[in-house]
C-alpha atoms as a PDB file:
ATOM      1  CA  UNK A   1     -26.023  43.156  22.897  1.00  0.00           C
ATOM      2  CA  UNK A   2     -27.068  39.674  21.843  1.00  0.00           C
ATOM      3  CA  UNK A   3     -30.498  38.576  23.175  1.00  0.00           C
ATOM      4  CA  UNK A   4     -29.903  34.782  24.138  1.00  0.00           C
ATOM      5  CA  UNK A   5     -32.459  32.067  25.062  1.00  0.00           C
ATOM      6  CA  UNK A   6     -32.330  28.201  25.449  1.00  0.00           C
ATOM      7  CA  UNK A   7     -35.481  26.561  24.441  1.00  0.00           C
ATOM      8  CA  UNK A   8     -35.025  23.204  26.083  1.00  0.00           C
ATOM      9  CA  UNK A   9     -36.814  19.821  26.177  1.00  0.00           C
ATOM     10  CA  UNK A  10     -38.459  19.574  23.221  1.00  0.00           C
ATOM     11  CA  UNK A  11     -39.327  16.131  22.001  1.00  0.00           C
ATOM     12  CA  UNK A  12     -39.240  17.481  18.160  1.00  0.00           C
ATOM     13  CA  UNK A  13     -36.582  19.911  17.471  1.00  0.00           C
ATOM     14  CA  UNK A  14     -37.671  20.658  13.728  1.00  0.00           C
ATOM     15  CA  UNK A  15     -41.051  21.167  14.471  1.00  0.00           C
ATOM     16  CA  UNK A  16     -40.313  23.731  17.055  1.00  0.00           C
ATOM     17  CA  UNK A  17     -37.761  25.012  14.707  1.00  0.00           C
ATOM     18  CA  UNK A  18     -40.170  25.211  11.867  1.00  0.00           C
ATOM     19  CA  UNK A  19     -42.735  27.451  14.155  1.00  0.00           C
ATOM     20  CA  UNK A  20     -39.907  29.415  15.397  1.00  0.00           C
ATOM     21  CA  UNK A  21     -38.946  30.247  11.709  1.00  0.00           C
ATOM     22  CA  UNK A  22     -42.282  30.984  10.720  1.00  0.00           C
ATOM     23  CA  UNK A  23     -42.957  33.442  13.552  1.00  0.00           C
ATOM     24  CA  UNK A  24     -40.186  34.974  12.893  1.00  0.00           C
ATOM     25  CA  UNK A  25     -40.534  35.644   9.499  1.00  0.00           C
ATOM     26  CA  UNK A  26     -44.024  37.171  10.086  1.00  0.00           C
ATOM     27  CA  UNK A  27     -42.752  39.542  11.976  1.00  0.00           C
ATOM     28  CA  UNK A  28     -39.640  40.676   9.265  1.00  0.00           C
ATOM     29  CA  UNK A  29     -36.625  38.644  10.719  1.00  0.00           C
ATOM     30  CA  UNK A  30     -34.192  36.644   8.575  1.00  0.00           C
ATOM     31  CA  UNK A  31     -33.154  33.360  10.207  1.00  0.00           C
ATOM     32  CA  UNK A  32     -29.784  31.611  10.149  1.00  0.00           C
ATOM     33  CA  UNK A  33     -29.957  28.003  10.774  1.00  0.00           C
ATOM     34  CA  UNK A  34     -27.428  26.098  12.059  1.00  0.00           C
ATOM     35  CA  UNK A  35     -27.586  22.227  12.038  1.00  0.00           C
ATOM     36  CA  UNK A  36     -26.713  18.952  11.301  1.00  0.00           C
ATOM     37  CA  UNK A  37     -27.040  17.442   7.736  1.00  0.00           C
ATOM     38  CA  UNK A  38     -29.540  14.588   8.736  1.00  0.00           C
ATOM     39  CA  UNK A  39     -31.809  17.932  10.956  1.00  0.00           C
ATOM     40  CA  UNK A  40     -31.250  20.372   7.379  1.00  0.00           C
ATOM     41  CA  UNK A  41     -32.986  17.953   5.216  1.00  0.00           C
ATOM     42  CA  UNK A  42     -36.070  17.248   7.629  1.00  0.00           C
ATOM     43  CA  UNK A  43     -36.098  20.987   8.212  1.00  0.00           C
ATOM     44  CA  UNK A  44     -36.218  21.500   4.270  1.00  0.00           C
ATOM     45  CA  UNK A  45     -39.139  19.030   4.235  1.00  0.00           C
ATOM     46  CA  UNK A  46     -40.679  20.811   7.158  1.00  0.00           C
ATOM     47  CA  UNK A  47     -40.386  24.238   5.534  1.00  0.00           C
ATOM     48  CA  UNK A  48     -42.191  22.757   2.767  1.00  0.00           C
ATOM     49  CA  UNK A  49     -44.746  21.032   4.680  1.00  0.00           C
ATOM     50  CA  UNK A  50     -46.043  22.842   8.072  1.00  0.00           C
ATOM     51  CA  UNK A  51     -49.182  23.702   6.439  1.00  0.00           C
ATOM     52  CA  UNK A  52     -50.854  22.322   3.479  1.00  0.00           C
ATOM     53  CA  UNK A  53     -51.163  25.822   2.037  1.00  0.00           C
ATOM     54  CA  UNK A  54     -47.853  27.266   3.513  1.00  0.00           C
ATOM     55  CA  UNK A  55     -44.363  27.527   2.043  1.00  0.00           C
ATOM     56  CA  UNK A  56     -41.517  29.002   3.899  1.00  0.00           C
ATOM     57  CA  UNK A  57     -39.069  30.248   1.938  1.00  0.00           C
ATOM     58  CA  UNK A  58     -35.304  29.171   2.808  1.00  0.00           C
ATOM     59  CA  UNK A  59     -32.440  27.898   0.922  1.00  0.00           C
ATOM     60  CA  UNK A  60     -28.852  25.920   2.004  1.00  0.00           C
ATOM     61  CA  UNK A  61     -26.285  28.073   2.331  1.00  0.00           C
ATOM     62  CA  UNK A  62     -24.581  26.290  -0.044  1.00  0.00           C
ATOM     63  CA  UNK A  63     -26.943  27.885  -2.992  1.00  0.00           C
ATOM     64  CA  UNK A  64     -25.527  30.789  -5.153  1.00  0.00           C
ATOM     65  CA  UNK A  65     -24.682  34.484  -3.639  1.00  0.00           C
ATOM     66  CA  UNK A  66     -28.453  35.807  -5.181  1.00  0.00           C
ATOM     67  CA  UNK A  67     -30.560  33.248  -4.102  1.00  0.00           C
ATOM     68  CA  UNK A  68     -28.617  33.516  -0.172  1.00  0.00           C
ATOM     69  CA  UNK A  69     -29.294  36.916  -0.290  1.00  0.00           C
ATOM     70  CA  UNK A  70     -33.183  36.533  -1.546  1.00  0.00           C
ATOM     71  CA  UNK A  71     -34.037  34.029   1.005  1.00  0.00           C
ATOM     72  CA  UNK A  72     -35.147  35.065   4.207  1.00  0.00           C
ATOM     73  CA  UNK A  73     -33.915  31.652   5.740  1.00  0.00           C
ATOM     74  CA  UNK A  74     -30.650  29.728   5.422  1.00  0.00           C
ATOM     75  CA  UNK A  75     -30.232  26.402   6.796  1.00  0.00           C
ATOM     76  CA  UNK A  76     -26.328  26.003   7.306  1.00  0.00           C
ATOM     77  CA  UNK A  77     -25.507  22.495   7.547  1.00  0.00           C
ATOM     78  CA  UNK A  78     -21.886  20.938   8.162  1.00  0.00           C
ATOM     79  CA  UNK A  79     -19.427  21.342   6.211  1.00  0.00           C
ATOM     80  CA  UNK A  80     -20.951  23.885   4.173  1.00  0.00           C
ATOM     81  CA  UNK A  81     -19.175  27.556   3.788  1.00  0.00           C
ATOM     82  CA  UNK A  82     -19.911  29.645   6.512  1.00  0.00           C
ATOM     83  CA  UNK A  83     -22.099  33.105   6.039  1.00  0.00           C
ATOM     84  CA  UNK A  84     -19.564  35.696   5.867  1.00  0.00           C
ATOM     85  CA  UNK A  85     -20.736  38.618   8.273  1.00  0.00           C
ATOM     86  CA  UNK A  86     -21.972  41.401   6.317  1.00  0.00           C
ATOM     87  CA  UNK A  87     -23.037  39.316   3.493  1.00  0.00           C
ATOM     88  CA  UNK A  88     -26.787  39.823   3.863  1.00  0.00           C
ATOM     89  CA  UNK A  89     -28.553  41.459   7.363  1.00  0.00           C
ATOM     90  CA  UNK A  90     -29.781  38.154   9.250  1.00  0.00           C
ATOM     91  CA  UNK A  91     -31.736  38.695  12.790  1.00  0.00           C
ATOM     92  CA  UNK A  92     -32.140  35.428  14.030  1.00  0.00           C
ATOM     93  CA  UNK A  93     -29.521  32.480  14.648  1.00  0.00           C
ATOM     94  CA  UNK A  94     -31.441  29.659  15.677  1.00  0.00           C
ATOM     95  CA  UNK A  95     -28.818  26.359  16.520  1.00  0.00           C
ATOM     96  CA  UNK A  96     -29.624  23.219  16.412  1.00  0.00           C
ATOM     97  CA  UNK A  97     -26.128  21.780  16.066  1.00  0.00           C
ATOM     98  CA  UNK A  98     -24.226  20.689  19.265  1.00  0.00           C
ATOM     99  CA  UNK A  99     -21.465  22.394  18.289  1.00  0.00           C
ATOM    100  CA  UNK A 100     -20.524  26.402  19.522  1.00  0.00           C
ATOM    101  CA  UNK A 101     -22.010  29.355  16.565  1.00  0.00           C
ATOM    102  CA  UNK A 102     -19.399  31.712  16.252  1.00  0.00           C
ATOM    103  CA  UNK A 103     -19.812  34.449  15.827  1.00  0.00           C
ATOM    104  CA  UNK A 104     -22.852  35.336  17.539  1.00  0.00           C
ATOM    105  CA  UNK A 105     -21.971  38.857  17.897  1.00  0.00           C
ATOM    106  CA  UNK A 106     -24.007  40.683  14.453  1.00  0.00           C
ATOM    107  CA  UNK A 107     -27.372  38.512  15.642  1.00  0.00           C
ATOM    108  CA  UNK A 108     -30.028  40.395  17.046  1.00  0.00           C
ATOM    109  CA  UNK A 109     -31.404  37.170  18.995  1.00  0.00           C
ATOM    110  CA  UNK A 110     -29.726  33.438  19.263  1.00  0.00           C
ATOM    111  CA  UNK A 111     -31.829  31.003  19.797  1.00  0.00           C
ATOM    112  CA  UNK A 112     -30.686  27.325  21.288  1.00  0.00           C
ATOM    113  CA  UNK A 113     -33.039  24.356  20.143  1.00  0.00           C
ATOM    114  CA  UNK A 114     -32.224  21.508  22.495  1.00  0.00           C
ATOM    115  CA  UNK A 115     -33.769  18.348  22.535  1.00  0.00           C
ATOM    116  CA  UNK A 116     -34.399  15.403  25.025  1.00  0.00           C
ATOM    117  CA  UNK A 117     -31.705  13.366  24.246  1.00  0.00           C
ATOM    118  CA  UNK A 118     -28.746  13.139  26.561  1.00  0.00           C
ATOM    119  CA  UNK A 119     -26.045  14.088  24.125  1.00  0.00           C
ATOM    120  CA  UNK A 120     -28.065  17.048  23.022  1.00  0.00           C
ATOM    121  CA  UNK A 121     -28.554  18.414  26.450  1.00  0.00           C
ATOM    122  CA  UNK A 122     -24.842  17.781  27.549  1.00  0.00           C
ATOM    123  CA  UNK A 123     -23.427  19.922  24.642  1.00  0.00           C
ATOM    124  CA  UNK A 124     -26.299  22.442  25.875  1.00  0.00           C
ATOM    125  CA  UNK A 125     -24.690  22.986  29.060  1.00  0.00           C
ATOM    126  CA  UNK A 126     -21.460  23.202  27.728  1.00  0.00           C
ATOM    127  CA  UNK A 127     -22.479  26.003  25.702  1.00  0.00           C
ATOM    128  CA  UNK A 128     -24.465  27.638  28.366  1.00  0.00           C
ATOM    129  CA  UNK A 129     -21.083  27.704  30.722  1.00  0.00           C
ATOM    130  CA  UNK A 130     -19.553  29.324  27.423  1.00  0.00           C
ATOM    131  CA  UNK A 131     -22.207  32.069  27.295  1.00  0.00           C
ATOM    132  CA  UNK A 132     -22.276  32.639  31.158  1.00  0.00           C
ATOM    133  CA  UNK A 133     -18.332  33.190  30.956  1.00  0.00           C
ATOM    134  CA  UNK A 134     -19.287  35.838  28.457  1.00  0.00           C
ATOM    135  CA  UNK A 135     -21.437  37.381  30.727  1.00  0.00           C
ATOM    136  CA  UNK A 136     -24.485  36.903  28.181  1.00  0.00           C
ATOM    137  CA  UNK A 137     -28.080  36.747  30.325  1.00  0.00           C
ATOM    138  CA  UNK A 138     -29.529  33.647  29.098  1.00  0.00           C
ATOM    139  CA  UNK A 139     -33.051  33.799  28.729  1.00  0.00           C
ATOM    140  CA  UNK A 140     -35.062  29.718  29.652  1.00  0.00           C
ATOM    141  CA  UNK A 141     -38.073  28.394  27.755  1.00  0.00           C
ATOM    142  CA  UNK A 142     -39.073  24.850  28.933  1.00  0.00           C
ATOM    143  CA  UNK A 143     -40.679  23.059  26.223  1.00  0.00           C
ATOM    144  CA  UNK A 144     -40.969  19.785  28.474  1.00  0.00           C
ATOM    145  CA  UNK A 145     -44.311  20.920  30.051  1.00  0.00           C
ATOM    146  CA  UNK A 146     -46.294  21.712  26.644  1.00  0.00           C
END
């Protein structure tokens, strides 16, 4: 089954993405991104930038079948093709988009980035109510405190 957690109230959702993706990728994951166009270009910059001597590999899903499949981490904005399932063996789904991933199913672990803004954390409940109707346990991580 799925492993599901909402990391809420952070004040930078890249940033925690960007630490998410490169703790994940030290321990042998491959991360699907999912998020808006204006959050995939900072988190390409991000990628690029956490450290001054640190590169995270990635790629948009939009690039060609080989690179997709070389990159450990693809950052699916909107309206971009969707990753078929089976097309490469991705771990992680991390979403930063309001919107509903589908399917969540072939993920070892989604993760839900949501921020502190109001429409962020309204589609975040929606999609919690979604899960819970699913009967997925939801695992909480309150960023607010740090």
């Amino acid at each position: 089954m799925t492993e599901l957690a909402f990391h809420f109230g952070t004040s930078d959702p890249v940033r925690h993405t960007s630490r998410l993706i490169r703790k994940a990728l030290q321990s042998g994951a491959r991360v699907v991104v999912l998020a808006d166009s204006a959050q995939c270009s900072a988190l390409d910059a991000a990628l690029w930038n956490l450290a001054p001597t640190e590169f995270l590999p990635h790629c948009d899903l939009s690039a060609p079948a080989n690179i997709r499949l070389a990159s450990p981490v693809l950052l699916a904005g909107e309206n971009q093709p969707q990753l078929l399932p089976g097309e490469a063996p991705f771990n992680i789904l991390v979403n930063l988009a309001q919107a509903m991933p589908e399917p969540i199913d072939h993920y070892e672990k989604v993760i839900e980035i949501v921020g502190v803004e109001e429409a962020d954390r309204v589609a975040a409940r929606s999609r919690w109510k979604i899960y819970k109707a699913r009967g997925l346990s939801i695992q909480q991580h309150d960023l607010s405190q740090r």
